[in-house]
Protein backbone atom coordinates (compact mmCIF):
# COMPACT_ATOMS: atom_id res chain seq x y z
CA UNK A 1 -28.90 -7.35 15.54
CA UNK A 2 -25.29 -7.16 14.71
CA UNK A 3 -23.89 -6.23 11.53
CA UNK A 4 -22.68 -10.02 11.46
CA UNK A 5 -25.89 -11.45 11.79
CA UNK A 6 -27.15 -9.02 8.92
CA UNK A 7 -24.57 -10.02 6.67
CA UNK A 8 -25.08 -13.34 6.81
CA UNK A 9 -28.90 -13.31 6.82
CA UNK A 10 -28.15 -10.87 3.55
CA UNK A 11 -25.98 -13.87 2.22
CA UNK A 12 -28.54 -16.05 2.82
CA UNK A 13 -31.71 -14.39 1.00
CA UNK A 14 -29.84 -13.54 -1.73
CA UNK A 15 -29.02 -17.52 -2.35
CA UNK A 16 -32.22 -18.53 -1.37
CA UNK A 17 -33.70 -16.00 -3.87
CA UNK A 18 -31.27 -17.01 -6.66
CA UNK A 19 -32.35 -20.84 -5.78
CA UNK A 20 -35.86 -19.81 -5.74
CA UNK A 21 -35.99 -18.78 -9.23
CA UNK A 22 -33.10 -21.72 -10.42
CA UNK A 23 -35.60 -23.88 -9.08
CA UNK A 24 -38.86 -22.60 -10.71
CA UNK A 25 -37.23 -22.56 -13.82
CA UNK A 26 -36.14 -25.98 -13.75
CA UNK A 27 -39.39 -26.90 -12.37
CA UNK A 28 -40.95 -24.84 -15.44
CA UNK A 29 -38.65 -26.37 -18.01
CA UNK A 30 -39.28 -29.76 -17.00
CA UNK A 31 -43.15 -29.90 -16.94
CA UNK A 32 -43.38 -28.66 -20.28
CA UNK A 33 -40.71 -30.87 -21.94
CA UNK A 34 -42.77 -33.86 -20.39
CA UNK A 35 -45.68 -32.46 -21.24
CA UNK A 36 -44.40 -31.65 -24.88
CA UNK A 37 -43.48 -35.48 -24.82
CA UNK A 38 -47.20 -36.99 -23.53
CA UNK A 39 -48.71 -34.84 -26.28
CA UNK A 40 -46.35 -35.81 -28.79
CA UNK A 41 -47.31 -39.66 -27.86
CA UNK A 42 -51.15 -38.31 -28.29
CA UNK A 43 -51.13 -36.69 -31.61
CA UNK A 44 -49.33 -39.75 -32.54
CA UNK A 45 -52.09 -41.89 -31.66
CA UNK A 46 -54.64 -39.57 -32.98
CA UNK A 47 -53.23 -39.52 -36.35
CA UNK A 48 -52.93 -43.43 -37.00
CA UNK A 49 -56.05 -43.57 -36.06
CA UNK A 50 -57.29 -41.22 -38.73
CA UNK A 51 -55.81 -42.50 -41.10
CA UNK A 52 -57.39 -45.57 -40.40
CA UNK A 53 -60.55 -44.24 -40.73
CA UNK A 54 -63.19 -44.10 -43.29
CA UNK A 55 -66.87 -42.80 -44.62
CA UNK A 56 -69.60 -44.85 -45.98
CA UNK A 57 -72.16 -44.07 -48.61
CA UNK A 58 -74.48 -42.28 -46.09
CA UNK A 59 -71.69 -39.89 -44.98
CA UNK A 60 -71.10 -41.75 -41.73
CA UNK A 61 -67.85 -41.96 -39.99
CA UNK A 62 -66.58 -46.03 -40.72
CA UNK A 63 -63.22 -47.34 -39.12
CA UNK A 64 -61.74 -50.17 -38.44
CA UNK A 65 -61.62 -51.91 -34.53
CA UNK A 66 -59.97 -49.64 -32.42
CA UNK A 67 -59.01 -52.84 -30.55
CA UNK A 68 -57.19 -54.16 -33.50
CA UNK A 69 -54.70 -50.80 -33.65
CA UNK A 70 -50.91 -51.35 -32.47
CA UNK A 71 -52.00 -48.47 -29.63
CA UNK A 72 -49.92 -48.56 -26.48
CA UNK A 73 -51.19 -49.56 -23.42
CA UNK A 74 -51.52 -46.43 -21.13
CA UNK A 75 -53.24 -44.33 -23.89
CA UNK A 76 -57.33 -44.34 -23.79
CA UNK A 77 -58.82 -43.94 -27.36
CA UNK A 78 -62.61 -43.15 -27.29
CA UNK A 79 -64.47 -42.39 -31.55
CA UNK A 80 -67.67 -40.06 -31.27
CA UNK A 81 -70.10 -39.50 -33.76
CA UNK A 82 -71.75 -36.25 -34.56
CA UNK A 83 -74.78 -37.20 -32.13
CA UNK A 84 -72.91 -38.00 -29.14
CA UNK A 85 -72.91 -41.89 -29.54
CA UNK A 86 -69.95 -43.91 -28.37
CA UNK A 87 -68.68 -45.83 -31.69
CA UNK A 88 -65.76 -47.59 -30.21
CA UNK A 89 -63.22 -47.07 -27.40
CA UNK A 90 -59.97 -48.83 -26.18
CA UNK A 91 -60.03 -52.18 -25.07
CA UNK A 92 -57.83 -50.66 -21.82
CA UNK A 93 -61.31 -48.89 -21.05
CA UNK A 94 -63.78 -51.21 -19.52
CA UNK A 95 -67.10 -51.04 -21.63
CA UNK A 96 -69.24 -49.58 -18.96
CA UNK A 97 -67.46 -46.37 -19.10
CA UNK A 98 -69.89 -44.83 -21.51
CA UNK A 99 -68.77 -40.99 -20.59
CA UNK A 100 -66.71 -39.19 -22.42
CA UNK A 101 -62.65 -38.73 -21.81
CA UNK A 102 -63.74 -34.87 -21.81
CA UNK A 103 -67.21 -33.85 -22.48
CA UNK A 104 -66.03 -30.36 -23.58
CA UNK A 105 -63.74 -31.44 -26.03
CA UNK A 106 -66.91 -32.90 -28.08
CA UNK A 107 -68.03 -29.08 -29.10
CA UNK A 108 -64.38 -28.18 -30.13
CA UNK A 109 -63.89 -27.19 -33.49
CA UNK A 110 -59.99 -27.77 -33.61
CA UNK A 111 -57.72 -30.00 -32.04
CA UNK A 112 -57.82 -29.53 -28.43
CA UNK A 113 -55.56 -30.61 -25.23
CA UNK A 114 -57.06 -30.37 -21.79
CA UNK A 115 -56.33 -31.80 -18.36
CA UNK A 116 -59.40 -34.14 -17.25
CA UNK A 117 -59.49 -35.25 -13.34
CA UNK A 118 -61.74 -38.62 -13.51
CA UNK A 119 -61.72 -39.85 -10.25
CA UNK A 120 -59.29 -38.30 -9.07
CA UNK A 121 -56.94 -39.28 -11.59
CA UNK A 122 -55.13 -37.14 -13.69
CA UNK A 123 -55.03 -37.49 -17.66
CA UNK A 124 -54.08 -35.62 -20.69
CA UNK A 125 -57.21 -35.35 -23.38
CA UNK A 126 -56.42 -34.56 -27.16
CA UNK A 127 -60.01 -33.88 -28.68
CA UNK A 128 -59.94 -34.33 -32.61
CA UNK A 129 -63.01 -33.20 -34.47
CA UNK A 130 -63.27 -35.75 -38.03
CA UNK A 131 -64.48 -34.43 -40.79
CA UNK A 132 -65.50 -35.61 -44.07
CA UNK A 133 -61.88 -34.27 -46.62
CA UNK A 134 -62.50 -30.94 -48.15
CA UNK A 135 -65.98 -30.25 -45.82
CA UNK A 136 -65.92 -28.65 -43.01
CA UNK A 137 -68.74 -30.77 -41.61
CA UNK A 138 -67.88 -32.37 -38.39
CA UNK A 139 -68.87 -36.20 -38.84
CA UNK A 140 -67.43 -37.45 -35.30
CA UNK A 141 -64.67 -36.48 -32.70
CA UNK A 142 -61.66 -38.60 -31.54
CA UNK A 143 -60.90 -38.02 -28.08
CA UNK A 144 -57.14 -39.58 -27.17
CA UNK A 145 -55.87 -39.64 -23.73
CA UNK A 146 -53.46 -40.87 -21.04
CA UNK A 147 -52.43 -40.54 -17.49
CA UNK A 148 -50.35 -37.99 -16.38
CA UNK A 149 -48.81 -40.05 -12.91
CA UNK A 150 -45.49 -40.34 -14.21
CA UNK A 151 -45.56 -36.74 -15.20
CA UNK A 152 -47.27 -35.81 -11.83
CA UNK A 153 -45.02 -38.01 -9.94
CA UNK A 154 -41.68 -36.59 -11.45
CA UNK A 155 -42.50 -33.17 -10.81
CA UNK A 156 -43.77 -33.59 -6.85
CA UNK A 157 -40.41 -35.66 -7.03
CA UNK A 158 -38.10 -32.90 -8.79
CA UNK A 159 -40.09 -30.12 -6.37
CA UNK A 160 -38.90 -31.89 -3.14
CA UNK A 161 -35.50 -32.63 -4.32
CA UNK A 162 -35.31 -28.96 -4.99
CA UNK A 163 -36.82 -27.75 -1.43
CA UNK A 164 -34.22 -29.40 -0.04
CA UNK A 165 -31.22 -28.85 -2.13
CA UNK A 166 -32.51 -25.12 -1.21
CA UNK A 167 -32.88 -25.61 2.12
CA UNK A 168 -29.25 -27.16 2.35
CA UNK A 169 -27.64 -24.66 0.22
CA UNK A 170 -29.28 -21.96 2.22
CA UNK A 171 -27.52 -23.46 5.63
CA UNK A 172 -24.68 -23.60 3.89
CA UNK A 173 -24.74 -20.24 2.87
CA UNK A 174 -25.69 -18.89 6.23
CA UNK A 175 -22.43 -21.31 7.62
CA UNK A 176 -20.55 -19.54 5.31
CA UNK A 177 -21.69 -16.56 5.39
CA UNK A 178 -21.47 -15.76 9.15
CA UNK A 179 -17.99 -17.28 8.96
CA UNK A 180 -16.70 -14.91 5.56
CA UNK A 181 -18.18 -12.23 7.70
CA UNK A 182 -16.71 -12.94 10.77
CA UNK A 183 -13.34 -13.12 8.97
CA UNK A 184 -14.18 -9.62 7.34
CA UNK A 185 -15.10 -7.75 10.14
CA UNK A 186 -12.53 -9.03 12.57
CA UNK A 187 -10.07 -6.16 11.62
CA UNK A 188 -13.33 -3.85 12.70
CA UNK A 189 -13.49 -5.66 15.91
CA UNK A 190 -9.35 -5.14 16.32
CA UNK A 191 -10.52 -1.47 15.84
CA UNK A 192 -12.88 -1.28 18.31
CA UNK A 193 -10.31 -2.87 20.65
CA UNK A 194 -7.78 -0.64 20.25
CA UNK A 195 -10.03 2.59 20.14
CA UNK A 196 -11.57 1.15 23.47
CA UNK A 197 -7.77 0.76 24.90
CA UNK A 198 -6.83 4.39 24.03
CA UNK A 199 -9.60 5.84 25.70
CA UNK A 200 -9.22 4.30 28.52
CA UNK A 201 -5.17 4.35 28.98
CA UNK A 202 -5.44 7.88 26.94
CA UNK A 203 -2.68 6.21 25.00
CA UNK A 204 -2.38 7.18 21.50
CA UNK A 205 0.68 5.13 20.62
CA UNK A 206 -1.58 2.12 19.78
CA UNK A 207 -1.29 0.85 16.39
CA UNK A 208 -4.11 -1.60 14.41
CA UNK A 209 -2.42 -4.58 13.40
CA UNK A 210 -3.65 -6.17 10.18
CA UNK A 211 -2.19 -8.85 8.28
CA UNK A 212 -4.55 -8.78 5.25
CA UNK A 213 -4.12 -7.41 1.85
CA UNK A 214 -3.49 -3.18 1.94
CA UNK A 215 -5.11 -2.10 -0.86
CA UNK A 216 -8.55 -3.65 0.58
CA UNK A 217 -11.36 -1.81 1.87
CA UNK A 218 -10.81 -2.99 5.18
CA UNK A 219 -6.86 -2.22 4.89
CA UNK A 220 -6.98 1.64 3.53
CA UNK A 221 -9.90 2.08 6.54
CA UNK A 222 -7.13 0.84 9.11
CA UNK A 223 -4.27 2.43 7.69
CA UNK A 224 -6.51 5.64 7.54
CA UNK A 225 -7.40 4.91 11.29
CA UNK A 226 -3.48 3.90 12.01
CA UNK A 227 -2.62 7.63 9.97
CA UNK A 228 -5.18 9.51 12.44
CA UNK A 229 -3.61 7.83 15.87
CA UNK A 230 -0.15 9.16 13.96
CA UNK A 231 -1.40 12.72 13.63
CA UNK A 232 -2.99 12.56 16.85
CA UNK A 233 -0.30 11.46 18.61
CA UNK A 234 1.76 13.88 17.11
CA UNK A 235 -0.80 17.14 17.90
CA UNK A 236 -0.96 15.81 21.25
CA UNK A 237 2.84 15.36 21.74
CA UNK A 238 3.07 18.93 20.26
CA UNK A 239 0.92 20.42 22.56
CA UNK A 240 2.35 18.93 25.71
CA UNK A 241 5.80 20.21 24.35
CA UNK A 242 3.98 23.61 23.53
CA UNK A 243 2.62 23.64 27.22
CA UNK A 244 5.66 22.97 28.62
CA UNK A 245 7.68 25.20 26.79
CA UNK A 246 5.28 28.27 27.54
CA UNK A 247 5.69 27.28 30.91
CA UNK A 248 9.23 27.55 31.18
CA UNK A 249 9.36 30.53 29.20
CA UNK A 250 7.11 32.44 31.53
CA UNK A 251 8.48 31.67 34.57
CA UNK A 252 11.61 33.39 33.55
CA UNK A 253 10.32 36.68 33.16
CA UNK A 254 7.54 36.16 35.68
CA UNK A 255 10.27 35.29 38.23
CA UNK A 256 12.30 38.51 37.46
CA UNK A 257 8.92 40.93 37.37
CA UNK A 258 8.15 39.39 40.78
CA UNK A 259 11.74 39.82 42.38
CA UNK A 260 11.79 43.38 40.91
CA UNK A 261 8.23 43.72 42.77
CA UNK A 262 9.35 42.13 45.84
CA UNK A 263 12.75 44.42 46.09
CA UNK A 264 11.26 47.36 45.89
CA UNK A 265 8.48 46.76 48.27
CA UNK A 266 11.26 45.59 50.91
CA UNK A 267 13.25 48.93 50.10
CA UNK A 268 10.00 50.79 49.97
CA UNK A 269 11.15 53.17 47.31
CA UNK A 270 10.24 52.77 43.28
CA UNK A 271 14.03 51.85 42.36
CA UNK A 272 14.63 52.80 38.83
CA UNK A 273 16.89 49.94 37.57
CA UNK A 274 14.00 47.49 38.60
CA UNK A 275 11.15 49.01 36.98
CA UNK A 276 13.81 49.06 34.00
CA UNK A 277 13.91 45.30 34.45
CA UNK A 278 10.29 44.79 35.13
CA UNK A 279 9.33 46.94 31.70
CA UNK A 280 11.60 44.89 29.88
CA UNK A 281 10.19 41.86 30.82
CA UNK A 282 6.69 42.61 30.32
CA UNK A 283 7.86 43.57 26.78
CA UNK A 284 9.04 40.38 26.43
CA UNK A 285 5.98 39.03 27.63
CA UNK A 286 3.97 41.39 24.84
CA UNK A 287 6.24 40.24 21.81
CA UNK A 288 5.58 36.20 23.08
CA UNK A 289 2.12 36.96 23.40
CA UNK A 290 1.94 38.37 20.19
CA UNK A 291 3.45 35.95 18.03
CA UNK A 292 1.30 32.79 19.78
CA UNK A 293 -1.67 34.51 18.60
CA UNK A 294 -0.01 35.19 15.54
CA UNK A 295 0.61 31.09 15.41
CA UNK A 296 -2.67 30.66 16.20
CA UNK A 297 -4.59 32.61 13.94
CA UNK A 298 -2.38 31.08 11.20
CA UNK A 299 -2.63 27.46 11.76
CA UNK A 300 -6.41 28.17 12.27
CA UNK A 301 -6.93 29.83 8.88
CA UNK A 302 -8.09 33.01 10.09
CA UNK A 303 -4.71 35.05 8.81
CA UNK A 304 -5.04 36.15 5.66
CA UNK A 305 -2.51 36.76 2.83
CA UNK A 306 -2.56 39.66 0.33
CA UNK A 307 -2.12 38.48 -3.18
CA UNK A 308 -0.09 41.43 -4.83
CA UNK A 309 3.21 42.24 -6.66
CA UNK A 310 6.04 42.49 -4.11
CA UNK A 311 9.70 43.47 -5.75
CA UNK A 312 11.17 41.05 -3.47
CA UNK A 313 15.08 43.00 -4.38
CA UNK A 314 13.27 46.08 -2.59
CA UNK A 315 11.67 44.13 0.24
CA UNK A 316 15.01 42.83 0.84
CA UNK A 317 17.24 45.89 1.17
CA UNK A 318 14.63 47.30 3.34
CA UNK A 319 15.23 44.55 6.09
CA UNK A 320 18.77 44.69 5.27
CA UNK A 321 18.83 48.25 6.82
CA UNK A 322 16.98 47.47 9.87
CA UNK A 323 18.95 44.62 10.48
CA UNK A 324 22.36 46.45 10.10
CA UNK A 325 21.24 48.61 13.04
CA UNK A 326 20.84 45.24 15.46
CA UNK A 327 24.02 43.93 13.29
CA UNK A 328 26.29 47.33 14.96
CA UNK A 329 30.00 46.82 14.39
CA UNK A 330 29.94 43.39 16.76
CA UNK A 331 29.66 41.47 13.28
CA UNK A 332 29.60 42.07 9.24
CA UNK A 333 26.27 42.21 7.29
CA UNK A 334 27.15 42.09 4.09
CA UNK A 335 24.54 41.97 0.76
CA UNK A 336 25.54 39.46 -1.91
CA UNK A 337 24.38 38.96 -5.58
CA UNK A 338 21.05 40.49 -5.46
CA UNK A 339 18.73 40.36 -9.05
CA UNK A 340 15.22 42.17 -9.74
CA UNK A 341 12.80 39.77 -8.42
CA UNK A 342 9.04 39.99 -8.42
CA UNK A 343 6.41 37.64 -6.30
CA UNK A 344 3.01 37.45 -5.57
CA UNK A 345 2.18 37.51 -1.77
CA UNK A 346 1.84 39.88 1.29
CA UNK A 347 4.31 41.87 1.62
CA UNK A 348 4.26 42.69 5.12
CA UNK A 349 4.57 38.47 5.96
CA UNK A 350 7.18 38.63 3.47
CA UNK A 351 9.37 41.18 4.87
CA UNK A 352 8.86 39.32 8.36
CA UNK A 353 10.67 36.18 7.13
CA UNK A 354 13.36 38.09 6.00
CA UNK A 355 13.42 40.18 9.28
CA UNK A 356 13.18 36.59 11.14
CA UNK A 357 16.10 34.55 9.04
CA UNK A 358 18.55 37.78 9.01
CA UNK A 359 17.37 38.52 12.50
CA UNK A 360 18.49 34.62 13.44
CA UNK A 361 21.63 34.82 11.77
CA UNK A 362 22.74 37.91 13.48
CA UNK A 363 21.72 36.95 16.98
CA UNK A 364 23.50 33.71 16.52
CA UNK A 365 26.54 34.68 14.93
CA UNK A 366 29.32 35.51 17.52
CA UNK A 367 31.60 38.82 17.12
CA UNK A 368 33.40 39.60 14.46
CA UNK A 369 31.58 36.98 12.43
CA UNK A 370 30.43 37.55 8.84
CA UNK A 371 26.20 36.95 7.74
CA UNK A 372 25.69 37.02 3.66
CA UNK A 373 22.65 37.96 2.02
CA UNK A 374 21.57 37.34 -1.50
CA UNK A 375 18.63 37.00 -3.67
CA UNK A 376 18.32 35.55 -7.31
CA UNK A 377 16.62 33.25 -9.73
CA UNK A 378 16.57 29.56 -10.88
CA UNK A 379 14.27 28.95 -13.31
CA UNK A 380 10.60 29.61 -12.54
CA UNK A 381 11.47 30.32 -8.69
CA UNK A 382 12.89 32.97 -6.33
CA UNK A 383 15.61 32.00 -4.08
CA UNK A 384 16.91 33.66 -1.57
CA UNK A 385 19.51 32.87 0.58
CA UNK A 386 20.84 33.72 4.21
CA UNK A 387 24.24 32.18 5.93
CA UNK A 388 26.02 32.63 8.65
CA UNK A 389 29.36 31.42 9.70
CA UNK A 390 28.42 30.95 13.68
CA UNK A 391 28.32 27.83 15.43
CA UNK A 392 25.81 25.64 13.70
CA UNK A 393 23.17 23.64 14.15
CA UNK A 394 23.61 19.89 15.76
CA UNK A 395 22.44 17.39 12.83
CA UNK A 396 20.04 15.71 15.26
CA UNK A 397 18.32 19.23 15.92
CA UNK A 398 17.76 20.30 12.20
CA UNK A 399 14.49 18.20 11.79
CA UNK A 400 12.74 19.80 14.48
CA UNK A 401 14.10 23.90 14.29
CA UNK A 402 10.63 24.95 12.39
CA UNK A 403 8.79 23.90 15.71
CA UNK A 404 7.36 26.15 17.90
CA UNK A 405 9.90 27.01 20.92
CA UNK A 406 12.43 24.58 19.70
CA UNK A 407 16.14 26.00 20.28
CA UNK A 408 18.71 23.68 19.55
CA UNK A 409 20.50 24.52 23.29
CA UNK A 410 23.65 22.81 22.76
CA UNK A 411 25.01 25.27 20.20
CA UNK A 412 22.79 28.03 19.40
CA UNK A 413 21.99 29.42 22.84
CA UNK A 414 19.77 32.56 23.84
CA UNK A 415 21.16 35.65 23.16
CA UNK A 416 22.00 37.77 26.45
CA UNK A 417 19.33 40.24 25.83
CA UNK A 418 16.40 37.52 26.16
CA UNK A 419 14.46 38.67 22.93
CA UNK A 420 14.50 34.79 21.46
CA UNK A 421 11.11 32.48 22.13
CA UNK A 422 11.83 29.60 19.24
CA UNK A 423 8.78 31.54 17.53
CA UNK A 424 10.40 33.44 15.07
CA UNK A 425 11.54 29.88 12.56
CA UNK A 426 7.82 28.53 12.67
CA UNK A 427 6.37 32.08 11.82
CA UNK A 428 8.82 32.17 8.70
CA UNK A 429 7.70 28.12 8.18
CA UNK A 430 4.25 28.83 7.88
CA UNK A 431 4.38 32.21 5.73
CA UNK A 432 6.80 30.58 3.10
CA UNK A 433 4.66 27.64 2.82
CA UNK A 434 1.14 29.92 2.29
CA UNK A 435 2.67 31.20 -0.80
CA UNK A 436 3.47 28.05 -1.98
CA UNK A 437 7.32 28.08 -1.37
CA UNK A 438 9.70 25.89 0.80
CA UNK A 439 12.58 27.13 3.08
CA UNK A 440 15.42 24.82 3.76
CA UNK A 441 18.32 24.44 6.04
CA UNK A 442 22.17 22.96 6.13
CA UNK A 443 24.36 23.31 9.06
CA UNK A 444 27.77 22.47 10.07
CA UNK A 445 28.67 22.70 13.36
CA UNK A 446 31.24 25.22 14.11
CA UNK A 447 31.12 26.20 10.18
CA UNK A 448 28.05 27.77 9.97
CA UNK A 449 24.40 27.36 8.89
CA UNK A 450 22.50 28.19 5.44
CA UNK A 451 18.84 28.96 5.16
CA UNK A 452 17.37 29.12 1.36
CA UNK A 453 13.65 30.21 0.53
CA UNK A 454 11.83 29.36 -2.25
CA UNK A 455 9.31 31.13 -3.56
CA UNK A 456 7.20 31.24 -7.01
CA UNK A 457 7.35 34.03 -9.18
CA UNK A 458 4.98 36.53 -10.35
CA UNK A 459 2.55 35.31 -12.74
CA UNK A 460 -0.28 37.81 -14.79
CA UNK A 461 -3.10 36.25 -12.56
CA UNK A 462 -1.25 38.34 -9.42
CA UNK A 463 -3.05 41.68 -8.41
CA UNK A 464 -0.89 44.86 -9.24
CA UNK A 465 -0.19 46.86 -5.95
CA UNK A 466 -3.06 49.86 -5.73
């Protein structure tokens, strides 16, 4: 059964059980206020007839003609004495009906109602034991009753009318119900659709269309669904581009190690500049290698961070004197401001952004250019910054220079010696943002590009260095 048909059978029990018991206590309230009424109407009649009522000298119950009473009609009046002996009855009761209205009611000892079937018809009997005032001696018993038809009548009445106003509001719920639902669960159904159309067209650039209100159950599910085809799309789209890219980055050196290969087997000799070029390449090759996995064990979680004091000034002035060795005299490194900074993070990872940025800068900066260092504080956070005054970075390349093999070609092109993979910028990426910092770029072309970490400083939950 669909979830459509459940929901609507759901919509319709519940109704039918709330009309169940709406009904019954209707049906419950309106018996007894009739009932209330019809013995109302008896004790009525049972207490004008007491008081016209008497005892004579021998202590025997003496009343007037029952006949002569202002009784109404449909009410049967039968006086008992204390033997069982019919002393007068109704004149609405014909005279042969020497039984009485309701034989138990003659042993009662205190006013009594019952329901009597004679003959199949239904009345009401109030049984009134007389006694004599101030005795408790029981001189005769007053038995007043009347048919319950009308009551009867009005209830099998009321019960239909309430079967079917159950029965009717029960279709109508279940009209209404399977067409609420149908309107609810048609965004589910456009789901379906569209998940059924990207698996077969393997097309994730399908989007849920929903015109309802957002902040609904049904709108958060399909903008959560709409959010998931976005990532998707976008991990997909990466790894194509990260497929390609390793592609065309392997062939390169692939392409020389096999010409290398290929020369020297034609020459038949090991020639020393190609094995030069060959071990050069497979270094290459290593140092790619190496940072994928790197990548990889990062964005998978299995890389883990130290957590201890690292004097970031130190740090710093450490990769400043590696770098000034790849730096030569073909440009100037030169250290800025510099102030006595302490983080909490690895330091190794640490050092390896630095290594990356200045690395970056250097590589990119044509000769005789100038890259400035520096390293301070604003307020709780450590900032340091790295800027070069090469060529720049295009403005429509700067969203996308933290992704994996991305080069922005146009401007910033490989350096001669090969050593750049578009790895280094999404190594940094990924360290600065595991210790909760941010790194940010501005470029101008032909002016010069900035890079600026971020990181937190030290607080007293860091680990000392051991």
């Amino acid at each position: 059964m669909s979830l459509r048909a459940r929901l609507a059978l759901l919509y319709t029990f519940i109704v039918g059980g709330i009309l169940l018991l709406f009904g019954m206590a209707v049906y419950v309230a309106v018996s007894i206020t009739l009932t209330s009424q019809v013995d109302l109407l008896l004790a009525r009649t049972a207490k004008t007839i007491v008081n016209n009522a008497g005892v004579n000298l021998l202590g025997e119950l003496d009343m007037d003609a029952i006949q002569e009473l202002d009784l109404s009609t449909d009410v049967y009046v039968q006086v008992w004495d204390r033997f069982g002996g019919l002393l007068d009855s109704s004149s609405n009761l014909p005279r042969s009906f020497d039984i009485p209205l309701d034989s138990v009611g003659l042993r009662a000892t205190t006013p009594t109602y019952r329901d009597i079937y004679i003959n199949n018809a239904h009345i009401r009997v109030l049984s009134v034991p007389l006694t004599i005032s101030g005795s408790e001696r029981v001189i005769g018993y007053l038995q007043v009753g009347t048919s319950m038809a009308v009551v009867d009548a009005t209830q099998k009445t009321l019960l239909v009318i309430l079967l079917i106003a159950s029965v009717l509001a029960m279709g109508v719920a279940a009209f209404a119900g399977w067409i609420s639902t149908r309107q609810a669960l048609r965004p589910l159904e456009t789901v379906t659709e569209t998940a059924l159309k990207i698996t077969s067209a393997d097309d994730l650039s399908h989007r849920i269309p929903y015109d309802g209100p957002p902040d609904d159950e049904v709108g958060q599910l399909i903008r959560a669904f709409n959010d998931t085809l976005s990532r998707l799309e976008n991990l997909f789209d990466s790894q194509r581009r990260f497929l390609a890219d390793v592609g065309h980055e392997l062939r390169t050196p692939l392409t020389v190690i096999k010409g290398n290969i290929d020369l020297m087997r034609r020459m038949d000799c090991t020639d020393e500049e190609s094995m030069e070029g060959i071990e050069n390449e497979v270094g290459r090759l290593t140092r790619m290698v190496g940072d994928l996995l790197l990548l990889a064990q990062a964005e998978s979680g299995r890389l883990p961070l130290e957590q201890h004091i690292v004097e970031l000034d130190t740090l710093l002035l450490e990769a400043m004197g590696q770098m000034q060795v790849l730096a030569g005299n073909r440009l100037s490194l030169k250290l800025g401001e510099i102030d006595q900074v302490l983080v909490c993070g690895d330091q190794d990872r640490l050092k390896q952004v630095l290594v990356n940025l200045i690395g970056n800068a250097i590589k990119y900066t044509p000769q005789g250019g100038e890259v400035n260092v520096g390293l301070g504080k604003e307020n709780d956070k450590a900032k340091i910054v790295v800027s070069d005054n090469g060529p720049g970075i295009p403005e429509e390349d700067l969203p996308y220079i933290f992704e994996r093999f991305y080069r922005g070609e146009k401007s910033r092109t490989r350096s001669k010696d090969g050593k750049g993979f578009g790895l280094g910028l999404s190594i940094a990426y990924w360290i600065v943002r595991n210790h909760n910092g941010t790194i940010e770029v501005s470029s101008q072309t032909s002016k010069g590009t900035t890079f600026c970490v971020w990181l937190p400083l030290a607080d007293k939950e860091c680990k000392e260095e051991v």
